[in-house]
Protein backbone atom coordinates (compact mmCIF):
# COMPACT_ATOMS: atom_id res chain seq x y z
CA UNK A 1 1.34 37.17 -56.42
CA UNK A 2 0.82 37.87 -52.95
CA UNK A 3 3.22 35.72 -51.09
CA UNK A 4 5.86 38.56 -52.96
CA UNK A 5 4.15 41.33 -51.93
CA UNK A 6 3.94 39.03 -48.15
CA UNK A 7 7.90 38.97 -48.30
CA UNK A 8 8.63 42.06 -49.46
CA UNK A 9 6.44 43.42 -46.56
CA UNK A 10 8.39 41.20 -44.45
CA UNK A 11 12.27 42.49 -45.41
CA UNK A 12 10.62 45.53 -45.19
CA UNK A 13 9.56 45.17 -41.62
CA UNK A 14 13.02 43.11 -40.99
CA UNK A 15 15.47 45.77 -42.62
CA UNK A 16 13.77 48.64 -40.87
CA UNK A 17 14.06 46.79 -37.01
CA UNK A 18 17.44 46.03 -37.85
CA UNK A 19 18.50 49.73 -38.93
CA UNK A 20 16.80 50.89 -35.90
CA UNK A 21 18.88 48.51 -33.19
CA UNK A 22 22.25 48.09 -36.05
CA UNK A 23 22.88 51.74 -37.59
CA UNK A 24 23.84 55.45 -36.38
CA UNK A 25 20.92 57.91 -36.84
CA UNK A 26 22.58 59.50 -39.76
CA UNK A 27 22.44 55.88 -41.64
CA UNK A 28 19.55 54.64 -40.89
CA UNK A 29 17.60 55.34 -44.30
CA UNK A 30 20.08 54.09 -46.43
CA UNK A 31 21.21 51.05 -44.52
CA UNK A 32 17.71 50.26 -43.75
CA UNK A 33 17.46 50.86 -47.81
CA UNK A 34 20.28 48.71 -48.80
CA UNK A 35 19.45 45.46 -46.49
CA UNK A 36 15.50 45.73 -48.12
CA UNK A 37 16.62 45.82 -51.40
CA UNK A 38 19.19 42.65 -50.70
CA UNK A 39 16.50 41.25 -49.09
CA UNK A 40 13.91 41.41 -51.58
CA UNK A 41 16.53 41.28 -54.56
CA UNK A 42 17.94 37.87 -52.66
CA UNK A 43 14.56 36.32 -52.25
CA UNK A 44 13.10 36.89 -55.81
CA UNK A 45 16.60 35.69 -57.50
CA UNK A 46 16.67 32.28 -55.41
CA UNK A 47 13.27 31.76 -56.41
CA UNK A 48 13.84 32.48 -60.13
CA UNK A 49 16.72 30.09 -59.55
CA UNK A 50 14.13 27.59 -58.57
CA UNK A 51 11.70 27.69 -60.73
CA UNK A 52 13.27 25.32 -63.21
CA UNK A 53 12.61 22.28 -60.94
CA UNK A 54 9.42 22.87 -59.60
């Protein structure tokens, strides 16, 4: 359990540098918002993709 609570702390740290140096102040929140949730969303579906084969 904690290697998902490891990567969602990571696209959490990644998604808020990159709304930092990427959006306009006004965005920030909700860009930094969208790219965590595709992060985390993205990382959780491959790996329910491949669990199947392990």
């Amino acid at each position: 359990m904690f290697h998902v609570a490891h990567m969602l702390l990571f696209s959490g740290l990644l998604s808020a540098f990159f709304a930092l140096i990427a959006a306009r102040r006004g965005r920030r929140l909700r860009y930094g918002l969208i790219l965590w949730a595709a992060l985390g969303g993205g990382g959780i579906l491959v790996s329910l993709l491949m669990f199947p084969f392990s």
